[in-house]
Protein backbone atom coordinates (compact mmCIF):
# COMPACT_ATOMS: atom_id res chain seq x y z
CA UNK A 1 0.00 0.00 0.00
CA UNK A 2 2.71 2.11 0.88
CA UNK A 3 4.40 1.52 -2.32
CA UNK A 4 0.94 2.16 -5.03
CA UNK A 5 0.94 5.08 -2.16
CA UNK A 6 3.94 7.02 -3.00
CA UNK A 7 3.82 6.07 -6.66
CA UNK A 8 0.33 7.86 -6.94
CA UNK A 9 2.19 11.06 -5.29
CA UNK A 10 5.17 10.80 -7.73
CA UNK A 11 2.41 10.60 -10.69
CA UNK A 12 0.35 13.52 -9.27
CA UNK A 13 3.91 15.41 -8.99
CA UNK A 14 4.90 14.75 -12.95
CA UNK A 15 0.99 15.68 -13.90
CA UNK A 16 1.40 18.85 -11.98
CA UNK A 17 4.75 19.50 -12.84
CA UNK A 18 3.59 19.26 -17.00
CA UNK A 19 0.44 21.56 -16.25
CA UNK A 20 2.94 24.30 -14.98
CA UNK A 21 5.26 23.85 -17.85
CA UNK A 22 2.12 23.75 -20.32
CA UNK A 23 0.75 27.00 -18.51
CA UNK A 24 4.13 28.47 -19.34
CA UNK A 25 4.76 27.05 -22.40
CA UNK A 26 1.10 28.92 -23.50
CA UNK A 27 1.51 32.11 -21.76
CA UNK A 28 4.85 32.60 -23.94
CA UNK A 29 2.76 31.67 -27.12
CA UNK A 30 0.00 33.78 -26.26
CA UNK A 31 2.29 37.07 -25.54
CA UNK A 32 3.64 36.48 -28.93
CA UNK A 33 0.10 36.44 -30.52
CA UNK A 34 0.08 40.09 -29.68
CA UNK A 35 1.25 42.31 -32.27
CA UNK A 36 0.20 43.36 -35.97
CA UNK A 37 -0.32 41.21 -39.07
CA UNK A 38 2.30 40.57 -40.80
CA UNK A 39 1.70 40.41 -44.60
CA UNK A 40 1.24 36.09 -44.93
CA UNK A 41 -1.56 36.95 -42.67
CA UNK A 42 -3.03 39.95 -43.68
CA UNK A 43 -3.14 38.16 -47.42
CA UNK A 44 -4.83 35.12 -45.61
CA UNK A 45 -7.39 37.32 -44.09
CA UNK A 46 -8.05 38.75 -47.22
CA UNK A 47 -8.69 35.52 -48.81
CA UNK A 48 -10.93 34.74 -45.56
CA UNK A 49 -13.13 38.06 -46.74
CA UNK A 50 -13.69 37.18 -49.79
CA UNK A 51 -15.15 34.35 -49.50
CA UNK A 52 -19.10 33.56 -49.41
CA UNK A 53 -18.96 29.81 -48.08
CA UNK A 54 -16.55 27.38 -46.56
CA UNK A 55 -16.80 25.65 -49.78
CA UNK A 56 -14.93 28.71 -51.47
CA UNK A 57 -11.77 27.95 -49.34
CA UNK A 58 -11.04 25.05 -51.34
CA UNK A 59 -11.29 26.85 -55.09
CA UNK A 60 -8.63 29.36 -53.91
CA UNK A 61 -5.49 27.31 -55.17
CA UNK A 62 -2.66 29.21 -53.71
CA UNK A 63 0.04 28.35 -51.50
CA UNK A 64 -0.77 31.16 -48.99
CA UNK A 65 -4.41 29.87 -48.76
CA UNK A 66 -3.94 27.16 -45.92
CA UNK A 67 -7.13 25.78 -45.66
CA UNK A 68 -8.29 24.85 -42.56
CA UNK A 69 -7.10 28.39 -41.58
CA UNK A 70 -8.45 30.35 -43.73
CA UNK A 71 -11.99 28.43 -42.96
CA UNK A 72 -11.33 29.93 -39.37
CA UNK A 73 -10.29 33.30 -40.61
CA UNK A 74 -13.86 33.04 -42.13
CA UNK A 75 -15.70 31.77 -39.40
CA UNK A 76 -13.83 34.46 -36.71
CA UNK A 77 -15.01 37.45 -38.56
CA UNK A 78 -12.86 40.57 -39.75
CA UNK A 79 -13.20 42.87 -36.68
CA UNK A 80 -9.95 43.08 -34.12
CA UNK A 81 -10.41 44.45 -30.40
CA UNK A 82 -8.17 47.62 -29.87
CA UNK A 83 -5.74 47.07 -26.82
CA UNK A 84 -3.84 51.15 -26.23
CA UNK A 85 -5.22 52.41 -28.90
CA UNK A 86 -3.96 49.30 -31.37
CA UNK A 87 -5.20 46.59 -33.50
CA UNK A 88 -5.08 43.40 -31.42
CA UNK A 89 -5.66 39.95 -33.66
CA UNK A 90 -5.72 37.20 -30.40
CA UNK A 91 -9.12 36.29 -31.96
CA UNK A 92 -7.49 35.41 -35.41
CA UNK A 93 -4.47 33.55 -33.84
CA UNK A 94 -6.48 31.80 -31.28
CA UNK A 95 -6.42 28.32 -33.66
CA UNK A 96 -2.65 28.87 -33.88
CA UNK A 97 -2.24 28.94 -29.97
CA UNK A 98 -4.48 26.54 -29.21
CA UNK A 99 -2.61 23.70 -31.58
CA UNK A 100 0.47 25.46 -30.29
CA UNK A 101 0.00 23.79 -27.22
CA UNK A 102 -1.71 20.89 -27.28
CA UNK A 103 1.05 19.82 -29.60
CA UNK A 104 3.97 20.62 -26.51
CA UNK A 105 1.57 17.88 -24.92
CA UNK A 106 1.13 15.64 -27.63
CA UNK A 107 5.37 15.35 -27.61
CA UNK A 108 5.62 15.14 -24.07
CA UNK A 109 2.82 11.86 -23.95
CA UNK A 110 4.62 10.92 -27.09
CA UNK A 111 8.40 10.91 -25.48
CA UNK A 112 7.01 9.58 -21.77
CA UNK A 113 6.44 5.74 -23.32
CA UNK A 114 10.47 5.86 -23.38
CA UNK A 115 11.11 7.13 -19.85
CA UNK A 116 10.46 10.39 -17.47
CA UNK A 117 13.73 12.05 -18.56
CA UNK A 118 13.07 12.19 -22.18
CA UNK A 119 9.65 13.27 -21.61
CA UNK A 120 10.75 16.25 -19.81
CA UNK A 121 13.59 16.93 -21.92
CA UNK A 122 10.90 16.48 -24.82
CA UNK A 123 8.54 19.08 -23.42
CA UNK A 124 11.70 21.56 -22.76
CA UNK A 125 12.68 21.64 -26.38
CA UNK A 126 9.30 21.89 -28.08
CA UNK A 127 7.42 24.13 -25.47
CA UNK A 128 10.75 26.43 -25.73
CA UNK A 129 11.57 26.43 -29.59
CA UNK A 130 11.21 29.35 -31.09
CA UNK A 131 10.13 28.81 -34.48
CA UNK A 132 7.02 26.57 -32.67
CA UNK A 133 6.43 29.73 -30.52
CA UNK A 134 6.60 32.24 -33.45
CA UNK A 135 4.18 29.86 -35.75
CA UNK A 136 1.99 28.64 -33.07
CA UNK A 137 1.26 32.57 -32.53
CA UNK A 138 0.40 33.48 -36.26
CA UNK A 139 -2.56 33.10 -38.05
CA UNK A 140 -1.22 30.61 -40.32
CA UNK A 141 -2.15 26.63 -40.79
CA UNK A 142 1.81 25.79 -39.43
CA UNK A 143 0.99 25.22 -35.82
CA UNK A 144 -2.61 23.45 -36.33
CA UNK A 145 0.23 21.36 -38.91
CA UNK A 146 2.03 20.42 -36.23
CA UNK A 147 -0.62 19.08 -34.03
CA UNK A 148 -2.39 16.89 -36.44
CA UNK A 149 0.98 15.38 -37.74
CA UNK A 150 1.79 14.43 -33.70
CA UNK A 151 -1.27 13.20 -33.42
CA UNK A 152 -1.58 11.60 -36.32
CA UNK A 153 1.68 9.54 -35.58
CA UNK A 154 0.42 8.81 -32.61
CA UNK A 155 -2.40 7.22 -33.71
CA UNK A 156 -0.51 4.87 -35.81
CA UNK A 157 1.74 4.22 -32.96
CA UNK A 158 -1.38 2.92 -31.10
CA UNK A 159 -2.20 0.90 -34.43
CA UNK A 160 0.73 -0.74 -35.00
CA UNK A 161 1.48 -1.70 -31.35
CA UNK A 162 -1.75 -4.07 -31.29
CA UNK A 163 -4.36 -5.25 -32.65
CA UNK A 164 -6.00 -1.30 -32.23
CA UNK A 165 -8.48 -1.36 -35.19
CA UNK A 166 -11.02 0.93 -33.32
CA UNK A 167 -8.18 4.20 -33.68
CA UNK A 168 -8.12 3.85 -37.10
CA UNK A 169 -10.93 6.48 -38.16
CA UNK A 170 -9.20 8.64 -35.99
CA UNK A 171 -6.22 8.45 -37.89
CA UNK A 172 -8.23 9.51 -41.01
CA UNK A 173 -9.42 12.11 -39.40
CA UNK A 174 -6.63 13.64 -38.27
CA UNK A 175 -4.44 13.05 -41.44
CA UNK A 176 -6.81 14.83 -44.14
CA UNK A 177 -6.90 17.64 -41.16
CA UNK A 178 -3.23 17.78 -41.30
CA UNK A 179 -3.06 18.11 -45.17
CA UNK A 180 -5.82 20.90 -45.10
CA UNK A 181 -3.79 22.74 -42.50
CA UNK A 182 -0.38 22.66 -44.72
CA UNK A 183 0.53 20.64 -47.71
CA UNK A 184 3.78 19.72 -45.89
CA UNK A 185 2.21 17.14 -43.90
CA UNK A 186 3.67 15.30 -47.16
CA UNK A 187 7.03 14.56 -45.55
CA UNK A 188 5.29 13.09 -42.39
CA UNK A 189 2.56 11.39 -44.08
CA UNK A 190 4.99 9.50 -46.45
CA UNK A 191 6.95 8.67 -43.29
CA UNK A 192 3.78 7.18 -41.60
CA UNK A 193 3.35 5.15 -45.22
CA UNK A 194 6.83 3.93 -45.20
CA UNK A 195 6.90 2.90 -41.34
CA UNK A 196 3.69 1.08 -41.47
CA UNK A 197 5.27 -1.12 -44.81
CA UNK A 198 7.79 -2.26 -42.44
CA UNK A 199 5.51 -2.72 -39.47
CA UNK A 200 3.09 -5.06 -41.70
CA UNK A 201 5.82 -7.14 -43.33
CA UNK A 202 6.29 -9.81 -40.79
CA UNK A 203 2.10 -10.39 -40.84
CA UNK A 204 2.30 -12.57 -44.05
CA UNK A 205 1.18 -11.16 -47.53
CA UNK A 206 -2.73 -11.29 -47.12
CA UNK A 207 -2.78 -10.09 -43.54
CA UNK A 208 -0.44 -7.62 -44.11
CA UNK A 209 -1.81 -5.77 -47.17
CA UNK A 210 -5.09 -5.99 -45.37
CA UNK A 211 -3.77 -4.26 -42.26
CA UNK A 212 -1.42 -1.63 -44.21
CA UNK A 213 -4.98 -1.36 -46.67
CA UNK A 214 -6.97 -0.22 -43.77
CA UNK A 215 -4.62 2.09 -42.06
CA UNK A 216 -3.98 4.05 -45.15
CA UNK A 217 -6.83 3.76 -48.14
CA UNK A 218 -8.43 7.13 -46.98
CA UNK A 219 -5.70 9.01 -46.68
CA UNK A 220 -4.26 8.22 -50.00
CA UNK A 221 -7.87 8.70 -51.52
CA UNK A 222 -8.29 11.82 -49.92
CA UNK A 223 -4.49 12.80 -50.75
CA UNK A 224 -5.01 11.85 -54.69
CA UNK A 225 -8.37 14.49 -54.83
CA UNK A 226 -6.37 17.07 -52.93
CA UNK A 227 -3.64 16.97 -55.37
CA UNK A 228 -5.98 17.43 -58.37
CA UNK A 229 -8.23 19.90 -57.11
CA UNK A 230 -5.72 22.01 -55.52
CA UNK A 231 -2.20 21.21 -55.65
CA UNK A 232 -1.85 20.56 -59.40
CA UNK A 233 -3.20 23.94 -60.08
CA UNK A 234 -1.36 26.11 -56.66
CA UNK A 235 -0.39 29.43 -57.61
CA UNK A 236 2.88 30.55 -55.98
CA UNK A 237 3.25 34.06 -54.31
CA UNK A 238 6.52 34.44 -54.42
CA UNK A 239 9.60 35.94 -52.15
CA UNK A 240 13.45 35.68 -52.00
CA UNK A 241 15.10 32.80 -53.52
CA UNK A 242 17.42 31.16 -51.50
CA UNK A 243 19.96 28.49 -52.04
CA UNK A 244 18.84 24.93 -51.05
CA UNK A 245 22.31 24.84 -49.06
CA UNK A 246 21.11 27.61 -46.98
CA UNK A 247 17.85 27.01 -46.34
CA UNK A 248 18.99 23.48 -44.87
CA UNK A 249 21.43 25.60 -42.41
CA UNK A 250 18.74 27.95 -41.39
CA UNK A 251 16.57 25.10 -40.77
CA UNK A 252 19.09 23.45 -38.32
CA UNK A 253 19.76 26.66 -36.97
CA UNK A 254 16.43 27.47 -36.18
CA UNK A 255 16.07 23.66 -34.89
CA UNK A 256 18.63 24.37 -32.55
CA UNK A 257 18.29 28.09 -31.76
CA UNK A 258 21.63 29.01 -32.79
CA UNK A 259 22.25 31.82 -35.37
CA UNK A 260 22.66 30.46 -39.13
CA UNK A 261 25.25 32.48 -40.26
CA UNK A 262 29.29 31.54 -40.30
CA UNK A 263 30.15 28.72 -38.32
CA UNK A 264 27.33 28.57 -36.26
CA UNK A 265 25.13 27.18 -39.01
CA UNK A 266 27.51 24.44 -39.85
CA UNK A 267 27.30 23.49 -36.10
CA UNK A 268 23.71 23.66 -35.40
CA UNK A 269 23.97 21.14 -38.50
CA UNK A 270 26.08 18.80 -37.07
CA UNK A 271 24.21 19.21 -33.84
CA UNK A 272 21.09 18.05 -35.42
CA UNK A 273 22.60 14.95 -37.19
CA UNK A 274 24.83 13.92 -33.74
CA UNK A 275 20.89 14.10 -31.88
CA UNK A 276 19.44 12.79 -35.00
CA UNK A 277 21.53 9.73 -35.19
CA UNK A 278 21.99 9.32 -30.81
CA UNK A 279 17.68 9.52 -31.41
CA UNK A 280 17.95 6.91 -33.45
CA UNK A 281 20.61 4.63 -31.78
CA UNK A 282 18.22 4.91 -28.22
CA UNK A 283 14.74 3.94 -31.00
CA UNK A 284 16.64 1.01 -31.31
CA UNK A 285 16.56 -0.51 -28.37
CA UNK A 286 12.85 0.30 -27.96
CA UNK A 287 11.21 0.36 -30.57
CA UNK A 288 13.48 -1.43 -33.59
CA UNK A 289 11.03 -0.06 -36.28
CA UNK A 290 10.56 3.58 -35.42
CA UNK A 291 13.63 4.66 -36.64
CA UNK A 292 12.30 4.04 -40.38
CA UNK A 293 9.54 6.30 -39.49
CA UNK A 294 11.88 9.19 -38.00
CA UNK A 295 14.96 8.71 -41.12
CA UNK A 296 12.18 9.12 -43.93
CA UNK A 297 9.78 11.83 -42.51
CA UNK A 298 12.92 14.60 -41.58
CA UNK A 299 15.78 13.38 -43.90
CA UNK A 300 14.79 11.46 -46.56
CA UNK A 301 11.62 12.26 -47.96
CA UNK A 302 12.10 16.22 -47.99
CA UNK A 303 15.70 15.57 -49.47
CA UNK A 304 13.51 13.45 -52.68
CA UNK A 305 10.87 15.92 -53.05
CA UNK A 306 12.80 19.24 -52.94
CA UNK A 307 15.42 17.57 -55.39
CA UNK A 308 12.50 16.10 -57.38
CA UNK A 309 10.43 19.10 -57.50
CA UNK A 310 13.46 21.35 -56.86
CA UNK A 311 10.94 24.24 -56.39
CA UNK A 312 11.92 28.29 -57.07
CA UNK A 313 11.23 28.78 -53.51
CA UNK A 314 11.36 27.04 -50.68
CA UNK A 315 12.18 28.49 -46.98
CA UNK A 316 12.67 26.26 -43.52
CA UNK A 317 8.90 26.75 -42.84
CA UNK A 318 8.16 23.81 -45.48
CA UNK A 319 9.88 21.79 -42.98
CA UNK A 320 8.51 22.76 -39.65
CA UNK A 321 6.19 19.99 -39.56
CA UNK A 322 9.46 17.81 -39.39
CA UNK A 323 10.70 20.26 -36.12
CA UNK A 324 8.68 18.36 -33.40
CA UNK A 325 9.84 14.61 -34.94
CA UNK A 326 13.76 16.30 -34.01
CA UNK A 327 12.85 17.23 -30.69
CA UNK A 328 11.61 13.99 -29.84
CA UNK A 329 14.63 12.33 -31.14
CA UNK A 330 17.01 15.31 -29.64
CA UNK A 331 15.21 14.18 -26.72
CA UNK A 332 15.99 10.72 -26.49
CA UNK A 333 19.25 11.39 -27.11
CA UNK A 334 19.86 13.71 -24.81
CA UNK A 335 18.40 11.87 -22.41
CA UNK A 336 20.61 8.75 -22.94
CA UNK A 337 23.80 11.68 -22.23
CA UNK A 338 21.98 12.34 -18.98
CA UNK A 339 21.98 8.90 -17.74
CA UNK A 340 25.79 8.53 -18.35
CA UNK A 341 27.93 8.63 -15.09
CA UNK A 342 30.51 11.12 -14.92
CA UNK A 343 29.87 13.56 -17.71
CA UNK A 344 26.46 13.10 -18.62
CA UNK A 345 24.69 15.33 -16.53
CA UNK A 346 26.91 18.44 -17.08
CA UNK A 347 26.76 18.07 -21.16
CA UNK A 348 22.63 17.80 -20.12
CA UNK A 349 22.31 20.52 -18.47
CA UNK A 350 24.81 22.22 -20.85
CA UNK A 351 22.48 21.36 -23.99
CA UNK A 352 19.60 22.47 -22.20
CA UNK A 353 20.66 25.86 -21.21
CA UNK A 354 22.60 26.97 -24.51
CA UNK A 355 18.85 26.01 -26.07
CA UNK A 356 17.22 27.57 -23.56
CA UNK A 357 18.63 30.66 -23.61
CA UNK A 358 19.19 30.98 -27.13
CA UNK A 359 15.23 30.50 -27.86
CA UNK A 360 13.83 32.13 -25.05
CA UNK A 361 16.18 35.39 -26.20
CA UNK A 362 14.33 35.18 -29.93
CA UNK A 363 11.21 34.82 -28.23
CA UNK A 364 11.09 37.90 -26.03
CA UNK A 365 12.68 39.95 -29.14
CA UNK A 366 9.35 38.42 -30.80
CA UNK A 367 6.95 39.67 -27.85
CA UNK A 368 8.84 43.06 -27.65
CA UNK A 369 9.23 44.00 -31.52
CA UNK A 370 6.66 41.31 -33.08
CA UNK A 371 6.49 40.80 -36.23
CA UNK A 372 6.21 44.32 -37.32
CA UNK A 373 4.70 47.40 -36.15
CA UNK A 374 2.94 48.34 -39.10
CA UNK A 375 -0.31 50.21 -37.32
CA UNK A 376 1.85 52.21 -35.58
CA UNK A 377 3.65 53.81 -38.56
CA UNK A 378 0.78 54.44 -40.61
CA UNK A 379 -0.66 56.21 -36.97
CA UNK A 380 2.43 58.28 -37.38
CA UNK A 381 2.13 59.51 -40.61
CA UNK A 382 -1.71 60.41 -40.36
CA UNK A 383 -1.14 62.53 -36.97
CA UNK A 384 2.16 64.13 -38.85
CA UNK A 385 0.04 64.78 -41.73
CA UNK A 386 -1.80 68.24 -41.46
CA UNK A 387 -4.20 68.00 -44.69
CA UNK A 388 -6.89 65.77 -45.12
CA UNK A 389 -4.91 63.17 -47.47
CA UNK A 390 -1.87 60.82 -46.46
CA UNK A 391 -0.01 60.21 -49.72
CA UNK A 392 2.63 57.48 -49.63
CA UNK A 393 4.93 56.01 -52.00
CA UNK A 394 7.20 52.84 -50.88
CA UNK A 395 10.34 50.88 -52.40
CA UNK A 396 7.59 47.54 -52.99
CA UNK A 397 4.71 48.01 -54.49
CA UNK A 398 3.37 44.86 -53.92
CA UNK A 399 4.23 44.25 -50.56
CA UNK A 400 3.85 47.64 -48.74
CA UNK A 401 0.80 48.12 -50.68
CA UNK A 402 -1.07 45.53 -49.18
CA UNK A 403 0.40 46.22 -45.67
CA UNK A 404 -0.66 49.83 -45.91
CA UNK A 405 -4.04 49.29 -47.24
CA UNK A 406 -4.82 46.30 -44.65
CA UNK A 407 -4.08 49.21 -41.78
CA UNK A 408 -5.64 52.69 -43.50
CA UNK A 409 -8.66 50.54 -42.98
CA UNK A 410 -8.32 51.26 -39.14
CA UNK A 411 -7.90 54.88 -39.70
CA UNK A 412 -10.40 56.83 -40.79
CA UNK A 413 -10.06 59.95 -40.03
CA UNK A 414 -7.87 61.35 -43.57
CA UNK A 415 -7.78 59.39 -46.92
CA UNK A 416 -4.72 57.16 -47.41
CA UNK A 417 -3.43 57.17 -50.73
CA UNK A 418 -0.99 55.25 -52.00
CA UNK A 419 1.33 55.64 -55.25
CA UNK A 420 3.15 52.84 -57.03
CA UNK A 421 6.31 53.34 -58.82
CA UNK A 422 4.66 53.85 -61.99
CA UNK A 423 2.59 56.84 -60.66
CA UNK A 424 5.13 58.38 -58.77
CA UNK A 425 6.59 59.73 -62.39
CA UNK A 426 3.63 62.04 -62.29
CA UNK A 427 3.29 62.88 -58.74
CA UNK A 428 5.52 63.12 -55.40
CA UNK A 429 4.34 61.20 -52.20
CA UNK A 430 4.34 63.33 -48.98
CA UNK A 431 6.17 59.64 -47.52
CA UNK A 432 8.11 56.96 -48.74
CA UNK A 433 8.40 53.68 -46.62
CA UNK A 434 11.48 51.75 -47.10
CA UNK A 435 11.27 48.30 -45.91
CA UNK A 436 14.06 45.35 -44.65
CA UNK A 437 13.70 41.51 -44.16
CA UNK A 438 16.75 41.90 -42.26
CA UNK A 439 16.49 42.65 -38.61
CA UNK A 440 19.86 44.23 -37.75
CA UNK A 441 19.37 46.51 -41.23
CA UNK A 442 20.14 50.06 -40.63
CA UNK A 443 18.58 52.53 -42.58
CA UNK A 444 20.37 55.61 -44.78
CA UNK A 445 19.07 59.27 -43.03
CA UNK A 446 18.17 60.22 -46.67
CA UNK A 447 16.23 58.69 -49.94
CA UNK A 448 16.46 60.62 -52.76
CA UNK A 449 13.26 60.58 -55.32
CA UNK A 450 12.11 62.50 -58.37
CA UNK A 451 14.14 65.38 -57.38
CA UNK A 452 13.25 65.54 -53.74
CA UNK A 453 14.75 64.55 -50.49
CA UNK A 454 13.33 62.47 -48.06
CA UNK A 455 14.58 62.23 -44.03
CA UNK A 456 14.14 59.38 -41.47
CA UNK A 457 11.45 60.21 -39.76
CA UNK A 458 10.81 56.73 -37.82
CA UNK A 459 12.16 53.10 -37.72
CA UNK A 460 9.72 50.63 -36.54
CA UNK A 461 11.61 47.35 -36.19
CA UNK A 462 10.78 43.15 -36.00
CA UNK A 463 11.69 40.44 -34.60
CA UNK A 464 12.99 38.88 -37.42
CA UNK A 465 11.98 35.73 -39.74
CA UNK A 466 7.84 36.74 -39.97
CA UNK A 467 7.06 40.47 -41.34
CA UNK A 468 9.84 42.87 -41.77
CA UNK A 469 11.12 46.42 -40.74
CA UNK A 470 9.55 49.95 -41.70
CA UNK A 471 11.86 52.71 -42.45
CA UNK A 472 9.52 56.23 -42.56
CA UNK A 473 10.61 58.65 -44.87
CA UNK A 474 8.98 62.46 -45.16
CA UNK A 475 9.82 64.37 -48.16
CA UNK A 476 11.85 67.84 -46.99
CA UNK A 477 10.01 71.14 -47.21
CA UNK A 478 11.62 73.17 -49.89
């Protein structure tokens, strides 16, 4: 009695211990959710609005139409709540939160069937990873992704441990969710499709394809319509082309929370294949087939699409969905150091705090500079402005445009006008907005246009990867 006694305490401690981490874990996600639009959402919003039934979500074939979101965007409504006098979109994000953390528990139930200390170190890493913060506080379909993918393999987990037919539907379920919340649930469905081969194979031919049938039929029906009614036909918004070499450093860098550039990329690299492969070596011993599962869904099956497809662009977001799979194997790894004698625990704790400290820093840059501060620039220039028009000119049409125009809806006061490069031939803007993807950018104190000078007025900074900077420009009385 004693013993089923103290055992019930040491489970009400880890329970307890996990809701405090969770109730962390969310209030970091939710102080990021604070903050303007940034354009991604602004154009999914827009897409929301136009729309005149859920069914219209699925005829608009482009990449920044993410489905599932953009039926919430719809369903929330277009109005904000003003918190000091600014736009506040909690409403909009709310989806993105909520998946944001149910998926931190979803990895921590997922790494506890392999021991306490890779649970915990499990929930560390994902509940303090900054790219899962920053996309689980965005109205975007990345972070409802995320959840659907965990819970999708955990599903098949459940299958393929027993006889489990009754989950099944579930996994459906949560699989045609997780392709109408991103497209890149590709890499982890093909994982799940590859695993459960090898899981079936020792079941005899009959048995087998009857068991790998039933597991997967739906989602490959459901996968073959989606292709032809939307991804055959995506349209393709655009942005920076990057190098494929590059985009696979950021990616480990923002895995791993260290910067990408120089020599920290190429470590945060080898960091992620010395975790990857100590994951794998710890599967092993557990569970001898799971490693199949982990290899194909976050190496090997992005590696054959992106060199298949080898698409114009492509940034580390594609491959978020394949974040969480790391931490769980970064995880088990690290936990394995931990339970070395000697010098295990102080390379732990080591791990720990260098990730720690590294995310945590890019996620209170996030909650202090967000992902933009968009409203409060165009504030700036109506209250500078004395006539009854705000004319502004910018060095991208396309993007500022839409920016600009999303926020002059909020002030109504004096007529917003903006002029694209083409009509600024004719006529000189009272501002120019210069704009930087680069955080650390500093801007020049002059821009010269059309014969005119224009001074820094205002720099309104981000936090870097979503939105970008605003640089305010006034032209000089002459």
């Amino acid at each position: 009695m004693a013993i089923k006694a103290t055992t019930k305490r040491t489970e009400r401690r880890v329970y307890m211990a996990v809701a405090a981490l969770l109730a962390v874990f969310g209030i970091l996600r939710v102080l990021a959710a604070f903050g303007d639009f940034y354009v991604d959402e602004i154009w999914s919003f827009y897409f929301a609005r136009q729309m005149n039934s859920v069914l219209d979500a699925f005829a608009l074939n482009h990449d920044n139409n993410h489905i599932l979101n953009t039926l919430y965007l719809y369903i929330v409504g277009g109005k904000p709540f003003f918190l000091a006098e600014k736009p506040a979109f909690i409403p909009h994000r709310l989806l993105s939160i909520i998946t944001g953390i149910v998926s931190v528990w979803l990895i921590w139930k997922i790494a506890a069937k392999r021991g306490r200390a890779e649970a915990f170190t499990a929930i560390l890493l994902a509940g303090l990873s900054y790219p899962l913060i920053l996309y689980s506080s965005e109205a975007r379909g990345y972070a409802p992704l995320i959840m659907f993918a965990l819970a999708s393999f955990l599903l098949a987990e459940k299958y393929h441990s027993g006889n489990r037919s009754a989950v099944v539907p579930f996994f459906w379920f949560t699989a045609v969710l997780a392709f109408l919340s991103h497209s890149s649930f590709i890499f982890i469905y093909l994982g799940l499709f590859i695993w459960s081969a090898f899981e079936v194979r020792g079941r005899g031919v009959a048995e087998g394809a009857k068991k790998f049938a039933f597991l997967h039929l739906v989602p490959v029906v459901f996968l073959a319509v989606y292709y032809f009614l939307f991804l055959k036909s995506m349209v393709y918004g655009g942005g920076e082309i990057v190098e494929p070499l590059k985009v696979v450093i950021s990616a480990a860098s923002m895995a791993v929370g260290l910067p990408s550039e120089g020599a920290c990329g190429y470590i945060s690299l080898a960091a992620v294949l010395v975790l990857a492969a100590g994951g794998f070596a710890c599967l092993r011993r557990t569970a001898p087939l799971q490693p199949v599962f982990f290899l194909s869904a976050i190496f090997i099956v992005p590696a054959l699409i992106a060199s298949t497809l080898k698409p114009e662009f492509i940034y580390f977001r594609y491959f978020l969905a394949c974040f969480p799979f790391f931490y769980l194997l970064a995880a088990y790894s690290l936990a394995g150091i931990y339970r070395r004698p000697g010098w295990g625990k102080p390379v732990f704790f080591a791990a720990i705090i260098v990730f720690s400290v590294f995310n945590l820093k890019a996620t209170l840059d996030l909650i202090r500079y967000g992902r933009g501060s968009y409203s409060e620039a165009v504030a700036y220039m109506v209250n500078e402005s004395p006539g009854p028009e705000v004319i502004v000119g910018s060095d991208h049409d396309f993007r500022n445009e839409l920016v600009l125009g999303f926020y002059s809806g909020f002030f109504k006061e004096k007529r917003i006008i903006y002029l694209d490069k083409e009509s600024r031939q004719d006529t000189t803007p009272d501002w120019l907005l210069a704009h930087s993807v680069e955080a650390a950018k500093r801007p020049d104190q002059y821009l010269f246009e059309g014969g005119h000078r224009f001074t820094l007025k205002q720099s309104y900074g981000f936090a870097g990867v979503s939105g970008w900077s605003w640089f305010v420009y006034k032209k000089d009385v002459e």
